[in-house]
N, C-alpha and C. Protein backbone atom coordinates (compact mmCIF):
# COMPACT_ATOMS: atom_id res chain seq x y z
N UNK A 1 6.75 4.46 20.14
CA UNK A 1 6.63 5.26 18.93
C UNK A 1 6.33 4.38 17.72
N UNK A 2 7.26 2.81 17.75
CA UNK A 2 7.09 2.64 16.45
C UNK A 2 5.62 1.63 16.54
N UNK A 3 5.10 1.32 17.60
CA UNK A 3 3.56 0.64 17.85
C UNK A 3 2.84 1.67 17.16
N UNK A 4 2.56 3.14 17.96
CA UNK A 4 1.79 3.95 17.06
C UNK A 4 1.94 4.37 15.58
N UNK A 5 2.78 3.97 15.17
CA UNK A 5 3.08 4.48 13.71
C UNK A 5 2.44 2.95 13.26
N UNK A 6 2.71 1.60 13.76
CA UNK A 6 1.52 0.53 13.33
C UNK A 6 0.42 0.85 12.96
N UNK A 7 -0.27 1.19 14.15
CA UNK A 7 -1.41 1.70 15.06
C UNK A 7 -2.11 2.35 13.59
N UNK A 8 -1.41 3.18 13.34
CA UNK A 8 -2.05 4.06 12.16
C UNK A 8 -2.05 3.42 10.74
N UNK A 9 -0.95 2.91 10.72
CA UNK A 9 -0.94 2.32 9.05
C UNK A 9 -1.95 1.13 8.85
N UNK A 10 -2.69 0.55 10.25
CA UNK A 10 -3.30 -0.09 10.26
C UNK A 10 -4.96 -0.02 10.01
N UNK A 11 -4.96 1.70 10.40
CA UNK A 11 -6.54 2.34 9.75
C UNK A 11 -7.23 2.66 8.87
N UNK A 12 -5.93 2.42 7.97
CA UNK A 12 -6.48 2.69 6.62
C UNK A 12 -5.66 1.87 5.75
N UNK A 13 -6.26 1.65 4.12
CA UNK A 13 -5.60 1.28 3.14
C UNK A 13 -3.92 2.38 2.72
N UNK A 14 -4.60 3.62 2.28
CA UNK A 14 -3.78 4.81 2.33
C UNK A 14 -2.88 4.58 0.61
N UNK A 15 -3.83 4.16 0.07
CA UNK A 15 -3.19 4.06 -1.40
C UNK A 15 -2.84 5.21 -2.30
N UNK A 16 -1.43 5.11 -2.72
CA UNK A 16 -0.85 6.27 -2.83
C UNK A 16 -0.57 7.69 -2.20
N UNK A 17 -0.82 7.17 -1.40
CA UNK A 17 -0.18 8.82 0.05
C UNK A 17 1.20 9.07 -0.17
N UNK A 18 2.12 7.91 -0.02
CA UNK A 18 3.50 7.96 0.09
C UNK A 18 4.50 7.15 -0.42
N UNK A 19 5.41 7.42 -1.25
CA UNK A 19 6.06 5.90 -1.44
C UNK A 19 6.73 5.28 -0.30
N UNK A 20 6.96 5.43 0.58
CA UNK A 20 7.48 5.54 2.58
C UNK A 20 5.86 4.34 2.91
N UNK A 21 4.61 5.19 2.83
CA UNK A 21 4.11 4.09 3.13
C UNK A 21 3.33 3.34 2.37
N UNK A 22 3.70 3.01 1.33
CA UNK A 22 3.43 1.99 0.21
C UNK A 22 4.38 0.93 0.38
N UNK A 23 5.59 1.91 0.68
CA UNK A 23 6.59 0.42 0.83
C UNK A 23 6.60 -0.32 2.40
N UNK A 24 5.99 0.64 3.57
CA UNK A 24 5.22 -0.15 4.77
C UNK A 24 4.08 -1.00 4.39
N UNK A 25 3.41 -1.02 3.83
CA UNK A 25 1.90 -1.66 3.58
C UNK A 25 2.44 -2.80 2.36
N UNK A 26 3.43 -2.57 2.12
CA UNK A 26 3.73 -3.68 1.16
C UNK A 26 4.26 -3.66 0.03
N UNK A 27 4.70 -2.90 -0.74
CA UNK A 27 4.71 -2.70 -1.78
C UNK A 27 5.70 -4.05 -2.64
N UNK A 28 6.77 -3.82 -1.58
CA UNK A 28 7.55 -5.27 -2.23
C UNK A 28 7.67 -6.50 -1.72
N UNK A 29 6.39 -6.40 -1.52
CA UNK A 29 6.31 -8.13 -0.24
C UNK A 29 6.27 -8.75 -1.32
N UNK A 30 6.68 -10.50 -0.97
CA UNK A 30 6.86 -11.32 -1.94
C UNK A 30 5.75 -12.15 -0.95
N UNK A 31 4.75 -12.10 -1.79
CA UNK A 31 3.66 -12.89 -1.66
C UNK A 31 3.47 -14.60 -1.58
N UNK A 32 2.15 -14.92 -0.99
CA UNK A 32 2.52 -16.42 -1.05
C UNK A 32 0.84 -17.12 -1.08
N UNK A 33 0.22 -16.41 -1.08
CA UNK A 33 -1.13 -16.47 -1.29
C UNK A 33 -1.90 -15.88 -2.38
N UNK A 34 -2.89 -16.22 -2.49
CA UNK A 34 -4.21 -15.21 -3.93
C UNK A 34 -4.53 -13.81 -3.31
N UNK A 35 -4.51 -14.13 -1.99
CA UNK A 35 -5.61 -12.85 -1.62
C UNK A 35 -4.74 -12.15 -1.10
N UNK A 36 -3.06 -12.31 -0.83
CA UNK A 36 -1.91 -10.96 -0.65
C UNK A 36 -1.31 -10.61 -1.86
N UNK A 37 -1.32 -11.71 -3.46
CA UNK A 37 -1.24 -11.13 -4.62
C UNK A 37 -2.47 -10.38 -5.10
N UNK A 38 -3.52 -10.67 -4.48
CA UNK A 38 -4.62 -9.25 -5.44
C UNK A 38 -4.58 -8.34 -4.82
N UNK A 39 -4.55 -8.11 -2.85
CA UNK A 39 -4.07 -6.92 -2.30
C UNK A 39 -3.10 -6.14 -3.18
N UNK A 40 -1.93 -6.83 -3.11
CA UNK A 40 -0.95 -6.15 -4.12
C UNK A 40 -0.76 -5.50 -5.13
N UNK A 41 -1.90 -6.47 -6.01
CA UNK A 41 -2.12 -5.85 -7.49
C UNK A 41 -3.06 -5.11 -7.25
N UNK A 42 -3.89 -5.00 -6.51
CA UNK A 42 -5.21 -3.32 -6.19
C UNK A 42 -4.07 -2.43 -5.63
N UNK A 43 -3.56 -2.73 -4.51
CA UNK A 43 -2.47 -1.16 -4.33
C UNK A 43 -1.70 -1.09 -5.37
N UNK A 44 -1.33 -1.64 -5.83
CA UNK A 44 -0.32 -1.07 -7.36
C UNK A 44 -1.04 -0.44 -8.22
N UNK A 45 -2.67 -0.94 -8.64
CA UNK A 45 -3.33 -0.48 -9.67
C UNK A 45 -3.68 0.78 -9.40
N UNK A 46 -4.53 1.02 -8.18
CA UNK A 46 -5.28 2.63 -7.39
C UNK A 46 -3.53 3.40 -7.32
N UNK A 47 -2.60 2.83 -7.30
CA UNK A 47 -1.33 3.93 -7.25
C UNK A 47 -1.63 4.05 -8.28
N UNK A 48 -0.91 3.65 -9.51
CA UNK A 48 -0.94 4.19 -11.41
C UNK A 48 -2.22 5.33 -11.44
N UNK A 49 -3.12 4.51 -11.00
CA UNK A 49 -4.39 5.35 -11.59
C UNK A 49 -4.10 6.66 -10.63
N UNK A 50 -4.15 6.68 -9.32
CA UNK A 50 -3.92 8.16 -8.89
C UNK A 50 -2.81 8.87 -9.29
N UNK A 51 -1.77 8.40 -9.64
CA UNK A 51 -0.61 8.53 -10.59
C UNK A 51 -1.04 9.84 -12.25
N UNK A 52 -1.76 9.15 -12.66
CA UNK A 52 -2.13 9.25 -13.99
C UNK A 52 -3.13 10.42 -13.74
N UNK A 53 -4.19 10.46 -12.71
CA UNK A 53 -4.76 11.76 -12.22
C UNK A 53 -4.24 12.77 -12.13
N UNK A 54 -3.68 12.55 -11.05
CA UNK A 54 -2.57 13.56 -11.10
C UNK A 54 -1.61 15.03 -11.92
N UNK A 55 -0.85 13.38 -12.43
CA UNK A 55 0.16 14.03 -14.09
C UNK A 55 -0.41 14.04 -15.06
């Protein structure tokens, strides 16, 4: 069960769907590289902005 629930979070970005899987995909990883801090900062940014759509 929990392979396929990988399986899936792995097909897509899925920015802002859920805070459940924002915080799977990363939300509070403590980074250690450039290119898992700009991942980070693009899913944080496309959240606000769909955020702000939204409300």
């Amino acid at each position: 069960m929990i392979n396929k629930i990988i399986e899936m979070l792995l097909l897509s970005d899925f920015y802002g769907e859920s805070e459940n899987i924002d915080i799977a995909k990363g939300k509070y990883k403590f980074t250690t590289s450039i290119k898992e801090q700009w991942k980070q900062a693009q899913r944080k940014r496309l959240i606000e902005k769909k955020l702000n759509n939204n409300g």
